[in-house]
Protein backbone atom coordinates (compact mmCIF):
# COMPACT_ATOMS: atom_id res chain seq x y z
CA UNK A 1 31.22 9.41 127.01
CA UNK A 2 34.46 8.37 125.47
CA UNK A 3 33.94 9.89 122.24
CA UNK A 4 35.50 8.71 118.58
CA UNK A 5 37.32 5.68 120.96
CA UNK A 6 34.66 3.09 120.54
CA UNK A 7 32.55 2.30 117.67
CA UNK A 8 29.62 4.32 118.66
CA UNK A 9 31.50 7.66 118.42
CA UNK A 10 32.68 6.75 114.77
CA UNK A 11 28.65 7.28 114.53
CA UNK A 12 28.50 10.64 116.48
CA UNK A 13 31.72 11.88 114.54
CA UNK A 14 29.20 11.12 111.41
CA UNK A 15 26.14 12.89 113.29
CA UNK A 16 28.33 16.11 114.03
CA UNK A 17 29.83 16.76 110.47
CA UNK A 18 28.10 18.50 107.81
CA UNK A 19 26.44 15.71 106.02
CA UNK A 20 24.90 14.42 109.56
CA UNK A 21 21.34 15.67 108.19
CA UNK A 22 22.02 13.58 105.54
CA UNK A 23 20.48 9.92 104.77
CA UNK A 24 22.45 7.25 106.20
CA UNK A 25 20.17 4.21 105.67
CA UNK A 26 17.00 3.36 104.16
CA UNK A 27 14.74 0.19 104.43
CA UNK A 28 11.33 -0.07 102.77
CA UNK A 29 11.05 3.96 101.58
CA UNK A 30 11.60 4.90 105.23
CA UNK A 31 15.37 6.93 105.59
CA UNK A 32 16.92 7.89 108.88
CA UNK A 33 20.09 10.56 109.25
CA UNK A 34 22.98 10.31 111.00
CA UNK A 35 21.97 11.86 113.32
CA UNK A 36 18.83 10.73 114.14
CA UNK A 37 20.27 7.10 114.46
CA UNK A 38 22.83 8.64 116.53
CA UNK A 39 19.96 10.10 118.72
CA UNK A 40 17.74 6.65 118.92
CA UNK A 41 20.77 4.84 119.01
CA UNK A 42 21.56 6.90 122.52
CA UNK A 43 17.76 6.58 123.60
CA UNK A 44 18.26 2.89 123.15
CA UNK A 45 21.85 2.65 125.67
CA UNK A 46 19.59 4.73 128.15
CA UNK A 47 16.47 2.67 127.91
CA UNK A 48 18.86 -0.42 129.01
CA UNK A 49 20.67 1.25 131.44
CA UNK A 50 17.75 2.16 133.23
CA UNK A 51 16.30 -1.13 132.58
CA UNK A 52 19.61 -2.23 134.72
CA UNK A 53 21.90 -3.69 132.02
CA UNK A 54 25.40 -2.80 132.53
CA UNK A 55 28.52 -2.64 130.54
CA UNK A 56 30.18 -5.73 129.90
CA UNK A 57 26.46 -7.69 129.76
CA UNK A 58 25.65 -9.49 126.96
CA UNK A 59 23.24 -8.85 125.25
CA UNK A 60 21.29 -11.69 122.50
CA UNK A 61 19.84 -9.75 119.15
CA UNK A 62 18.02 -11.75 116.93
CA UNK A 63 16.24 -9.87 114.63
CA UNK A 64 15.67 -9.96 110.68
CA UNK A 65 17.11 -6.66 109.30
CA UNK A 66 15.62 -3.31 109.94
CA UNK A 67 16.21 -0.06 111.02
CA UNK A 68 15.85 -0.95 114.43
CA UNK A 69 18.98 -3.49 114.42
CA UNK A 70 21.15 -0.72 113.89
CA UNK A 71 19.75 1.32 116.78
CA UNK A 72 20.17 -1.17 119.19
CA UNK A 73 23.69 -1.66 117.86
CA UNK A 74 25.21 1.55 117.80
CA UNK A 75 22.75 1.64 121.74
CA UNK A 76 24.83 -1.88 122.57
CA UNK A 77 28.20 0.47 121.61
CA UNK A 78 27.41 3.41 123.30
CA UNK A 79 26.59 2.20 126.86
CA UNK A 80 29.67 -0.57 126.62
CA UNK A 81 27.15 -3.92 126.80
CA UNK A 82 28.43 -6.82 124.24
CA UNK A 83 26.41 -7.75 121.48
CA UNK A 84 25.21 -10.99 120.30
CA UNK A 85 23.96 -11.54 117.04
CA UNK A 86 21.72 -14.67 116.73
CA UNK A 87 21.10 -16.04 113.03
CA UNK A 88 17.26 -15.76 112.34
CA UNK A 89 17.27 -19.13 110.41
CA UNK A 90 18.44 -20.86 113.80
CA UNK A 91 16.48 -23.17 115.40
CA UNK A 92 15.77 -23.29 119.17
CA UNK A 93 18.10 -25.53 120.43
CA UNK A 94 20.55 -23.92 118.26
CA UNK A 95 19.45 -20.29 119.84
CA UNK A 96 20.26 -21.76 123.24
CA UNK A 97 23.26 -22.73 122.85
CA UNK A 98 24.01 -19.31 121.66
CA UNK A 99 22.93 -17.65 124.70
CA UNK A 100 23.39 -20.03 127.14
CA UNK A 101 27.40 -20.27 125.55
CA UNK A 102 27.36 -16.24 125.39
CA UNK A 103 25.79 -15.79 128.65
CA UNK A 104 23.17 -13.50 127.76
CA UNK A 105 21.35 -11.86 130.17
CA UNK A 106 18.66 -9.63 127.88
CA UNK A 107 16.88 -10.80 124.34
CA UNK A 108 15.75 -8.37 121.67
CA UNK A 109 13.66 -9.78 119.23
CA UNK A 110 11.24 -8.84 116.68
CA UNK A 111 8.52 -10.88 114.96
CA UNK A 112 10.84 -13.07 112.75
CA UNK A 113 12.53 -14.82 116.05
CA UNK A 114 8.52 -15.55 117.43
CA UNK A 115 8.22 -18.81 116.46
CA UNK A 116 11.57 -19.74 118.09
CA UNK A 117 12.55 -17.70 120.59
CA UNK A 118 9.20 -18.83 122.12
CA UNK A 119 10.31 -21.87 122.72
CA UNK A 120 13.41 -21.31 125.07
CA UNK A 121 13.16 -22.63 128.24
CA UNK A 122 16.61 -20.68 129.77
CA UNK A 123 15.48 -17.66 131.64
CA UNK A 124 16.33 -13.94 130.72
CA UNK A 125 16.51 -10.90 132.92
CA UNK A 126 14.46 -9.71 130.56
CA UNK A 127 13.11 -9.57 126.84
CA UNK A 128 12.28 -6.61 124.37
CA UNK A 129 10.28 -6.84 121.81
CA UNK A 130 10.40 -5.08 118.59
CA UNK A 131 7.15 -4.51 116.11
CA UNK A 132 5.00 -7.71 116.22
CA UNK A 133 6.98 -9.82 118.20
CA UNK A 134 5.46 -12.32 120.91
CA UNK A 135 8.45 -12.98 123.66
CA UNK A 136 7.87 -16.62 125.52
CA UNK A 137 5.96 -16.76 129.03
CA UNK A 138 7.34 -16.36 132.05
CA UNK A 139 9.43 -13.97 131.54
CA UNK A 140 9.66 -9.83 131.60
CA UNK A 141 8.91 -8.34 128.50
CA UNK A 142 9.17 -4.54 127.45
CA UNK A 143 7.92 -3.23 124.43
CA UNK A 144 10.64 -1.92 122.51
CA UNK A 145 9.18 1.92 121.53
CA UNK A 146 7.52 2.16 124.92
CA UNK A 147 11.83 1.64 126.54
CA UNK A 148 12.93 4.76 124.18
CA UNK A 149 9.63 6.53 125.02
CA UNK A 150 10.35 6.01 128.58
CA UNK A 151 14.35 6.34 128.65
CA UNK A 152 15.59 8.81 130.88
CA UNK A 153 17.74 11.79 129.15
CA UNK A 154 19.79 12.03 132.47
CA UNK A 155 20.93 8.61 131.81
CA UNK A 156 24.77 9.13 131.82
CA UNK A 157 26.28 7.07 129.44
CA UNK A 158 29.99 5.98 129.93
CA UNK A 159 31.34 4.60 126.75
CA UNK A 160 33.94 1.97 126.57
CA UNK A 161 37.47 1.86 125.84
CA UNK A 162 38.76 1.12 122.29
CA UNK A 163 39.79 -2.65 123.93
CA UNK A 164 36.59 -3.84 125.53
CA UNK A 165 34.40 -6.16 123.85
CA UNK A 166 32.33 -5.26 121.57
CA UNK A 167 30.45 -7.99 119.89
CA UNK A 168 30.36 -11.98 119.86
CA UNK A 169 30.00 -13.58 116.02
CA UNK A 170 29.36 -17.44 116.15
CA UNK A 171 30.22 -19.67 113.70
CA UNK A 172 27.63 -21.94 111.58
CA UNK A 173 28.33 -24.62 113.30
CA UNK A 174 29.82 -26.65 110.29
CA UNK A 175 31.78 -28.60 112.65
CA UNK A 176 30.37 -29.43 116.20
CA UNK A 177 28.59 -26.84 118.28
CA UNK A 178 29.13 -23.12 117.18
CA UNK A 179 32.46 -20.55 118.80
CA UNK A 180 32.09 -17.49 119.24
CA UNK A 181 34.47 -15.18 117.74
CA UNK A 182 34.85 -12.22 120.18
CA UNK A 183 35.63 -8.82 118.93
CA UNK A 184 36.60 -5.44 120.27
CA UNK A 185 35.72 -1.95 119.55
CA UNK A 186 39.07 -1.55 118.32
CA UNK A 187 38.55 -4.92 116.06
CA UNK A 188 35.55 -3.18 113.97
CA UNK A 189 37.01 -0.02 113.56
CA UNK A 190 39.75 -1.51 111.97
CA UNK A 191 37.85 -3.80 109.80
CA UNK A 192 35.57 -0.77 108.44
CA UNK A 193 38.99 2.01 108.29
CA UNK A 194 40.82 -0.99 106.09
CA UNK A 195 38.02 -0.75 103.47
CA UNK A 196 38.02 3.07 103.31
CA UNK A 197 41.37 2.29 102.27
CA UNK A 198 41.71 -0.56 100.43
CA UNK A 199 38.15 -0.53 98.24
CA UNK A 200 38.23 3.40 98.05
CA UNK A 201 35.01 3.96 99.83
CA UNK A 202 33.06 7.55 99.36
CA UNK A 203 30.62 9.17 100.08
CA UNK A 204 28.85 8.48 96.92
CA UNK A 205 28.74 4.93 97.24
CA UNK A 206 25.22 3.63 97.88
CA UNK A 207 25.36 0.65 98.95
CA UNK A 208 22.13 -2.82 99.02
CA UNK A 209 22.73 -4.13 102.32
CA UNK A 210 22.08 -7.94 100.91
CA UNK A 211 23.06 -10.59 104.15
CA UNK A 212 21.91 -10.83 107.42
CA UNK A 213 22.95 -8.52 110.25
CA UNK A 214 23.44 -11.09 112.33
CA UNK A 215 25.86 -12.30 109.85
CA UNK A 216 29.69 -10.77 109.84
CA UNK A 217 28.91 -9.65 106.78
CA UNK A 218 25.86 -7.61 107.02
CA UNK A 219 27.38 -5.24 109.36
CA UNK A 220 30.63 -5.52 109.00
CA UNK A 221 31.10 -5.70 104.82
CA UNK A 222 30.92 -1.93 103.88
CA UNK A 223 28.26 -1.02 105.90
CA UNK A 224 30.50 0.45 109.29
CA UNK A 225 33.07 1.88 106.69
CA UNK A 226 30.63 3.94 104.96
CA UNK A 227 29.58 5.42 107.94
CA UNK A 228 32.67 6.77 108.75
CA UNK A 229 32.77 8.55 105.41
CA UNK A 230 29.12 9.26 104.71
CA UNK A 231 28.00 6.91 102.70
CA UNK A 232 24.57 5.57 101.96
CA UNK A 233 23.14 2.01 103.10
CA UNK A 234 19.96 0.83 101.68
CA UNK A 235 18.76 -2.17 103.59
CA UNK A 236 16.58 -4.98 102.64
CA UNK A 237 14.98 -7.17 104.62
CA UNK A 238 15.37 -10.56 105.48
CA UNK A 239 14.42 -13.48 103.24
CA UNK A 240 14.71 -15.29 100.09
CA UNK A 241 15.48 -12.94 97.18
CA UNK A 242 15.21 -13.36 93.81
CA UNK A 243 17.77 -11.65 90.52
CA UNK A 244 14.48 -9.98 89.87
CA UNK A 245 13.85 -8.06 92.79
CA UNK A 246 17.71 -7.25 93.31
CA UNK A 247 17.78 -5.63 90.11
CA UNK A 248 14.48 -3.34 90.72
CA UNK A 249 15.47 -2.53 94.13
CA UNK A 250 19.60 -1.66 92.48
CA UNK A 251 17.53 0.19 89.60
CA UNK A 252 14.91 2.26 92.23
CA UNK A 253 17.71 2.82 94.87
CA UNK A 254 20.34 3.98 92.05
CA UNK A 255 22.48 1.61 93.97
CA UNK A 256 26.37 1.70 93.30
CA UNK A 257 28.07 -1.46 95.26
CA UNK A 258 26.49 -4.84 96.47
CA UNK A 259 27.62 -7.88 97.86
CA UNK A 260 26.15 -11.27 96.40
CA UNK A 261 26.65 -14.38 96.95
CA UNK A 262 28.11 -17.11 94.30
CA UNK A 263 24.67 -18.84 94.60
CA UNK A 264 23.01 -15.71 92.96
CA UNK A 265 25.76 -14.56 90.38
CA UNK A 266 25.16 -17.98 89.44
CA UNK A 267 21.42 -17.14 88.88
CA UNK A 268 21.99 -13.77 87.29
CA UNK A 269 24.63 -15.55 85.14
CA UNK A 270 21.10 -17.72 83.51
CA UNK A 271 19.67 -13.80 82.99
CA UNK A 272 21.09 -11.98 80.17
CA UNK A 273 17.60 -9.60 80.46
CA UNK A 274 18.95 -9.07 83.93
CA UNK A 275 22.38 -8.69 83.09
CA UNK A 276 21.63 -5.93 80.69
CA UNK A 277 19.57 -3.78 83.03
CA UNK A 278 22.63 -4.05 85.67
CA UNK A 279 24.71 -2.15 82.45
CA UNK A 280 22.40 -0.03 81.94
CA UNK A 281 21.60 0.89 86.23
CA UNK A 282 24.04 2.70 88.38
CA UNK A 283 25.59 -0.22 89.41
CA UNK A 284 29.64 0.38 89.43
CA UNK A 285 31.00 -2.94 91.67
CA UNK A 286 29.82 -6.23 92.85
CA UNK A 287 31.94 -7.90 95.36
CA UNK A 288 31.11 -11.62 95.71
CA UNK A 289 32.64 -14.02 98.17
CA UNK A 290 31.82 -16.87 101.15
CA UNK A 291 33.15 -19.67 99.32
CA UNK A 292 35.55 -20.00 96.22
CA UNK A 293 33.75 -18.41 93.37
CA UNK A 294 34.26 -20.71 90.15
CA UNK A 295 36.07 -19.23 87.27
CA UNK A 296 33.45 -19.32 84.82
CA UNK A 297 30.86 -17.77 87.03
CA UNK A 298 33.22 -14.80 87.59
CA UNK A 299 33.91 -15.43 83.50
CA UNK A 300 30.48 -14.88 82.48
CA UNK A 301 29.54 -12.15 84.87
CA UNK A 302 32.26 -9.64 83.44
CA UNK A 303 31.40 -10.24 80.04
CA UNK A 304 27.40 -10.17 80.77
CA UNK A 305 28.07 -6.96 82.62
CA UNK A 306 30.58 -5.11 80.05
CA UNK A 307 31.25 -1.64 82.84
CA UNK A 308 30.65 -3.45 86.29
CA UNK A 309 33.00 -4.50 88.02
CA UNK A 310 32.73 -8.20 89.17
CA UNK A 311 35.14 -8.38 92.29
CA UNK A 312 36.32 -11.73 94.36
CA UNK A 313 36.98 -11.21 98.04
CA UNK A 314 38.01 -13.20 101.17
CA UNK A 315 36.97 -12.95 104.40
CA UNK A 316 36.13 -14.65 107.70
CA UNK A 317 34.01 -13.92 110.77
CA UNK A 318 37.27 -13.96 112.64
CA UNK A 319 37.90 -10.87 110.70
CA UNK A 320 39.07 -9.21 108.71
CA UNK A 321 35.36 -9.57 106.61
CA UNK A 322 37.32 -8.56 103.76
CA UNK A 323 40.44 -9.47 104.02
CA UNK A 324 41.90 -9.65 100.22
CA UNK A 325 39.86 -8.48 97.39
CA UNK A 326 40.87 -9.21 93.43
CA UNK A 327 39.99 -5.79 91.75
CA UNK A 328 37.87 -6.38 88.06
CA UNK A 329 41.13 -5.02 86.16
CA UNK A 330 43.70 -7.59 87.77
CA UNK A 331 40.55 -10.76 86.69
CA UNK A 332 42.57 -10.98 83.40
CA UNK A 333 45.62 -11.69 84.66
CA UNK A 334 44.87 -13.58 87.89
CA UNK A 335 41.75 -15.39 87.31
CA UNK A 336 40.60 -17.63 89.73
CA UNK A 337 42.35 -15.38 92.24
CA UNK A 338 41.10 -13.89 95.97
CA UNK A 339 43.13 -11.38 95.30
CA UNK A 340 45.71 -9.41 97.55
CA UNK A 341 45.29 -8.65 100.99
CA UNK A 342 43.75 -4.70 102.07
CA UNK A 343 45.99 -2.17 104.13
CA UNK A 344 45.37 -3.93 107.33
CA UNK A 345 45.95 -7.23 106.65
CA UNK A 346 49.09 -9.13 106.08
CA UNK A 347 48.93 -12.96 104.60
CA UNK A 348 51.45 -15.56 104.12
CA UNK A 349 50.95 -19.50 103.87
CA UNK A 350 52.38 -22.06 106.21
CA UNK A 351 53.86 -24.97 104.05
CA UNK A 352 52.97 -28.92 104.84
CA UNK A 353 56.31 -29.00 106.79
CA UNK A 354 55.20 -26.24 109.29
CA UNK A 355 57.52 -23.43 107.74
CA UNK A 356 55.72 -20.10 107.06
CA UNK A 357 56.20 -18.77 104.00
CA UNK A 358 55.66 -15.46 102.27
CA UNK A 359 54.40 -17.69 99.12
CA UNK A 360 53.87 -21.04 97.65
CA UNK A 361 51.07 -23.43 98.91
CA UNK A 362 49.61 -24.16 102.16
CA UNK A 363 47.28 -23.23 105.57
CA UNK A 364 46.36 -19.54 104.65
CA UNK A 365 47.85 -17.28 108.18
CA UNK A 366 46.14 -13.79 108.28
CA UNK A 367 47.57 -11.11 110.53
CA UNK A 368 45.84 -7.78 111.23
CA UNK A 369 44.92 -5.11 113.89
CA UNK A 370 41.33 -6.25 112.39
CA UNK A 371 41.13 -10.06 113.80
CA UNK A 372 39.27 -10.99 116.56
CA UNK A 373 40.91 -11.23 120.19
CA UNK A 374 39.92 -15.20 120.21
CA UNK A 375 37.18 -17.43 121.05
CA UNK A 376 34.98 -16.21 123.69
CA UNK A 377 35.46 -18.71 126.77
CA UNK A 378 37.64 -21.03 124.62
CA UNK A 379 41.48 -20.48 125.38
CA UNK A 380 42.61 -23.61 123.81
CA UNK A 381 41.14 -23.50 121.11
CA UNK A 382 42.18 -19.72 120.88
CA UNK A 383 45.87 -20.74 121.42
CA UNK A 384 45.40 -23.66 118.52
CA UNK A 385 44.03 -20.64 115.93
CA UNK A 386 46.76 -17.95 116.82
CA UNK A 387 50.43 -19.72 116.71
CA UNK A 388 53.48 -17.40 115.72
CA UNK A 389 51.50 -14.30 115.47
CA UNK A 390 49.06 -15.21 113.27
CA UNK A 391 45.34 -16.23 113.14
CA UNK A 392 45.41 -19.75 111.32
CA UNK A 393 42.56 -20.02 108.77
CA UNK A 394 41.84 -23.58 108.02
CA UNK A 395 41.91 -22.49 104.24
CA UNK A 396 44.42 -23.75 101.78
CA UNK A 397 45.90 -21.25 99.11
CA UNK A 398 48.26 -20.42 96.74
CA UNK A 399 50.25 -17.89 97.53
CA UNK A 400 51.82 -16.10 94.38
CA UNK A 401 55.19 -13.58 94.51
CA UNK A 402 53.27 -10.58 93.89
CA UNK A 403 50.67 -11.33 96.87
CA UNK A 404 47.69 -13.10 94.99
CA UNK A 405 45.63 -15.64 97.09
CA UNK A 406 43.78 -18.11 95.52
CA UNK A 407 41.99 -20.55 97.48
CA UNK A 408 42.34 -24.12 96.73
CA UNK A 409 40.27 -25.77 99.77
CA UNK A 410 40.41 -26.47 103.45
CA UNK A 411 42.91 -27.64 105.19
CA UNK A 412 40.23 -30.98 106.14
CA UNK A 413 38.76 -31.01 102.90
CA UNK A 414 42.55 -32.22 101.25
CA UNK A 415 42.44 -35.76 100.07
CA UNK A 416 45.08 -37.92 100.07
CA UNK A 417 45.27 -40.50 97.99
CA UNK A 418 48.05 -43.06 97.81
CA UNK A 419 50.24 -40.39 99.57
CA UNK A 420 49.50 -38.11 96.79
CA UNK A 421 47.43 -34.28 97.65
CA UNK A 422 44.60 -33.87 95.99
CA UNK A 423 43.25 -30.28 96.03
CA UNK A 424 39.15 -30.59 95.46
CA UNK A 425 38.81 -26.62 94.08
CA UNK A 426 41.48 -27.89 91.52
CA UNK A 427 38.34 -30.40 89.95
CA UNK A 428 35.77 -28.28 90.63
CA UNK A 429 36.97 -25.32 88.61
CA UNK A 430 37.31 -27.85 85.65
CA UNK A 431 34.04 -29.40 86.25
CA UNK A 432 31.99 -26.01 86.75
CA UNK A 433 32.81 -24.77 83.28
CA UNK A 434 31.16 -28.15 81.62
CA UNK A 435 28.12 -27.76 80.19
CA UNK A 436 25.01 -28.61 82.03
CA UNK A 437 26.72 -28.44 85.63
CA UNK A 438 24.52 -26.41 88.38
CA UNK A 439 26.81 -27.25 91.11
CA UNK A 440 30.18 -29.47 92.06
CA UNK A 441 31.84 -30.95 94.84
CA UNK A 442 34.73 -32.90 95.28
CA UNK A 443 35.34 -34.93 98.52
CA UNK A 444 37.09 -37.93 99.55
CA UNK A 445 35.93 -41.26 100.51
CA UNK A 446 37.31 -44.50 101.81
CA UNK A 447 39.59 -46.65 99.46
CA UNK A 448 40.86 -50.53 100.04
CA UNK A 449 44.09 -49.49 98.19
CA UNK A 450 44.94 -45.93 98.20
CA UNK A 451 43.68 -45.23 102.07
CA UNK A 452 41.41 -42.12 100.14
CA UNK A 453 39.97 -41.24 96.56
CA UNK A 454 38.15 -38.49 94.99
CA UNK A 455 34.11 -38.54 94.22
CA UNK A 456 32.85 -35.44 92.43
CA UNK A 457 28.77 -34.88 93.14
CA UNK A 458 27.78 -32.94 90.04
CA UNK A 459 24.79 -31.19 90.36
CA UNK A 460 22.41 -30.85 86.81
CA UNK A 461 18.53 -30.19 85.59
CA UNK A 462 19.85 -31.52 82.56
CA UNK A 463 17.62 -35.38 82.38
CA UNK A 464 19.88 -36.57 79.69
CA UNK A 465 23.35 -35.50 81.82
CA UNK A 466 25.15 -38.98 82.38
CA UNK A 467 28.64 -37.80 83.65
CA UNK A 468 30.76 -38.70 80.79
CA UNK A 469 31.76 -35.44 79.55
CA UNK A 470 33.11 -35.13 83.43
CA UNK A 471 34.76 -38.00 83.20
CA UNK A 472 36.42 -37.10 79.47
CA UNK A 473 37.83 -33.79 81.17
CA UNK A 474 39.26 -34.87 84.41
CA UNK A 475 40.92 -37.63 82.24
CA UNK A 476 41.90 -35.03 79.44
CA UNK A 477 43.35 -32.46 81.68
CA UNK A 478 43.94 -33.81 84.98
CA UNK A 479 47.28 -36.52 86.36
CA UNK A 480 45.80 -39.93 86.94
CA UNK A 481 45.92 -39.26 90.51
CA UNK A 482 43.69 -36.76 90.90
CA UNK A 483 40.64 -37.79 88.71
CA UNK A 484 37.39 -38.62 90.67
CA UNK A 485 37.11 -42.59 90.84
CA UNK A 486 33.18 -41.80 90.90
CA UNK A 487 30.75 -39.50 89.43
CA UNK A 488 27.53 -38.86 91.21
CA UNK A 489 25.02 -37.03 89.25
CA UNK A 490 22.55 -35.01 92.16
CA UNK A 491 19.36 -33.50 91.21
CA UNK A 492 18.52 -31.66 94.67
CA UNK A 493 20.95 -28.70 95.62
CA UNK A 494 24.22 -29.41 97.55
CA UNK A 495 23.53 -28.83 101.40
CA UNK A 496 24.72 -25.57 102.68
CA UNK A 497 24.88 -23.90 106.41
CA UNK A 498 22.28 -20.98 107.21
CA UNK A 499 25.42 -18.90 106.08
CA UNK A 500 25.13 -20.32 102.52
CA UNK A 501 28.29 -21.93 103.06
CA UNK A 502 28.65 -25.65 101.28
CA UNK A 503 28.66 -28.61 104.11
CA UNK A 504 30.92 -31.12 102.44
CA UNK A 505 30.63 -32.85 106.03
CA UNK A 506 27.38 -33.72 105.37
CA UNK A 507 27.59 -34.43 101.41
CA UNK A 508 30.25 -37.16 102.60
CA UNK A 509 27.87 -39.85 104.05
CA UNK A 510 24.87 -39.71 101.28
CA UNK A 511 27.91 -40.15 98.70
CA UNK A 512 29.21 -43.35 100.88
CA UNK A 513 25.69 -44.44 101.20
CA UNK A 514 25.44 -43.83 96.85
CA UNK A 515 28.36 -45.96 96.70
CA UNK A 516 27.66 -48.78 99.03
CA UNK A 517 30.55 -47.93 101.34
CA UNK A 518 29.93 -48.69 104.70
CA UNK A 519 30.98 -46.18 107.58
CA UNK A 520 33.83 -46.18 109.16
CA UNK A 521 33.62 -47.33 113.10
């Protein structure tokens, strides 16, 4: 095997040094060494192989997190098949499209995929299932322990090569069916050896594996990178979580870094009980990111957590999964900020008249060793992300002299009213900080006169919240222009993609429909 050039040897580097007896990775007070997920890892590649997959098959995962994910991952790596990661909170039409798109010839699924996976009607080689999981009739199924069990030692495996594929990451879908983004072995390595780097990674971090592994993030934020150096991953299992039960399992786990979500620092935020035991844990660094992270939130967080440091990053499934980061000392001075980009990433911003610049406003281009190699089967749409060298984001940002990022939007979320740009985040980071205000979102709608105007949905509990002290803000500290023409006051939560990611695309017709505006034909 081609050892230390794809990302299972990075794994077997780990196994072989001195802290390869060590815990890697815990999940529910089981642990497992590097080296013993370097040998089950290995049991797993043979079990396929004899099975009869081959490298360059792809492979469909869907599993909630566990122990076992990362053995058939680092398996997946070390025989050379592709891996496809299918979100557990997909549906089954949704799954299908995944592997039918992906072409995958083998499932692996445990007992959170039953209930859908059962329902496919496309046919797989065959299935393996993990703990309690039921695959669908018709089709070959091998229990997953019995494969290892059963795996022959003689089982040669031939690694691949730093530029083969490695894994497939689809989108959420937020616009028309999901892309994959395809990824080499080269790809991840780069993505985890930029955070050694650029978030000084050691082996004393320990680290709550929060999202999904079938999310970029789960696998791909921290997680590889601490590998490499001998680090510590605690996982937790798939499902809703609650501040409570993050701060018991950060206290029991003597947990150093985590990665949460806007959604909960918001909660935490409402916990100053919380917030005090987080002082008080071993908790060093929170990194927070999927969506712009409003100013207050970040505000409150520092000040609630006097000795943690509250950190904004950027990232994309494209890679890299953290591309920028803001640092807690540089908050002061940049707030709002993304931050600057990591060692292997290089930004710049390409202006509404095409030119790329190193700053000022516009489409956010990223350009590292890190970002995917495309879309998997999708060329055009491949050339129409990657023009001039660099991987076009979608995402609209400020870019300052010194290398700050701070996102103001998409690129499709940009209204335009009476020929005049009107940046959404700009509104939303006033609107957050009010009083009362759960949730905001800006988004245009049709206008008679100025072709497009701003509506800000405010989300509140508050009964007695009416929308005027909105309206006295925007009017106080925003240009005519810009100020929302309607306030919508929401009571339910804003609608958001399995990736927690808010779906302005589908917040845009109930506002019409709030208004009476008809849609357009």
């Amino acid at each position: 095997m081609k050892l230390e050039r794809n990302v299972f040897g990075i794994l077997d580097r780990s196994a072989r040094a001195h802290y390869g007896n060590e815990p890697a990775f815990g999940f529910e007070g089981r642990s497992v060494t590097f080296a013993e997920l370097r040998d089950r890892a290995q049991q797993v590649a043979r079990g396929l192989v004899d099975h009869g997959v081959r490298p360059g098959d792809r492979v469909a995962v869907m599993m909630g997190n566990r122990l076992e994910w990362l053995e058939v991952f680092f398996g997946l790596a070390a025989m050379g098949a592709v891996c496809v990661p299918i979100n557990v909170l997909l549906t089954a039409p949704e799954i299908a499209h995944v592997c039918e798109d992906s072409g995958s010839t083998v499932l692996v699924m445990d007992e959170i995929a039953t209930a859908s996976a059962t329902k496919l009607t496309q046919s797989f080689e065959f299935v393996v299932t993990v703990g309690d999981a039921t695959a669908m009739q018709g089709v070959a199924a091998f229990d997953y322990e019995t494969m290892l069990t059963n795996a022959c030692p003689n089982t040669v495996l031939d690694g691949p090569a730093l530029d083969d594929t490695f894994i497939l990451y689809y989108s959420s879908g937020t616009t028309g069916l999901p892309k994959a983004a395809e990824h080499t072995h080269d790809g991840v390595l780069w993505n985890a050896t930029g955070q050694i780097a650029g978030l000084g990674l050691t082996r004393d971090v320990r680290y709550a594996v929060i999202p999904s592994f079938s999310w970029a993030a789960g696998l791909h934020n921290l997680v590889m990178a601490l590998i490499w150096v001998g680090g510590y991953s605690e996982i937790r299992r798939t499902g809703g979580t609650t501040t409570d039960q993050l701060t018991e399992l950060i206290e029991r786990d003597r947990i150093t870094h985590i990665m949460l979500v806007p959604s909960l620092l918001r909660a935490f935020i409402t916990r100053p009980d919380l917030l005090e035991r987080l002082t008080n844990s071993t908790l060093e660094w929170i990194v927070t990111g999927s969506e712009p992270v409003p100013r207050s939130v970040i505000e409150r967080c520092v000040s609630g957590m006097p000795g943690v440091a509250v950190c904004q990053g950027y990232g994309l499934s494209e890679f890299p999964t953290i591309a920028t980061v803001l640092s807690a000392e540089e908050v002061v001075n940049h707030d709002g900020s993304a931050g600057r980009p990591l060692p292997h990433t290089d930004v710049s911003v390409q202006d509404s008249e095409g030119v790329i610049r190193t700053s000022g406003r516009g489409e956010l281009l990223i350009r590292s060793l890190a970002t995917m190699r495309g879309y998997f089967n999708r060329p055009a749409q491949t050339e129409a992300a990657f023009r001039n060298g660099w991987l076009h984001t979608g995402d609209l940002a400020d870019l300052d002299e010194d290398g700050y990022i701070t996102i103001v939007g998409r690129t499709k979320d940009l209204i335009i009213s009476g020929g005049l740009n009107v940046y959404p985040k700009e509104i939303e980071d006033l609107v957050q900080r009010l009083p009362g205000v759960q949730e905001v979102a800006v988004i245009g709608v049709p206008h008679d006169t100025f072709g497009e105007t701003a509506v800000a949905v405010v989300v509140t509990a508050d009964a007695d919240f009416d929308g005027q002290s909105v309206a006295e803000a925007c009017r106080e500290q925003l240009a005519s222009y810009k100020r929302p023409r309607s306030i919508l006051i929401r009571r339910e939560p804003l609608p958001r993609s399995a990736n927690a990611k808010l779906l302005k695309r589908e917040l845009r017709p109930w506002a019409m429909a709030e208004l009476g505006i008809a849609e357009e034909s």
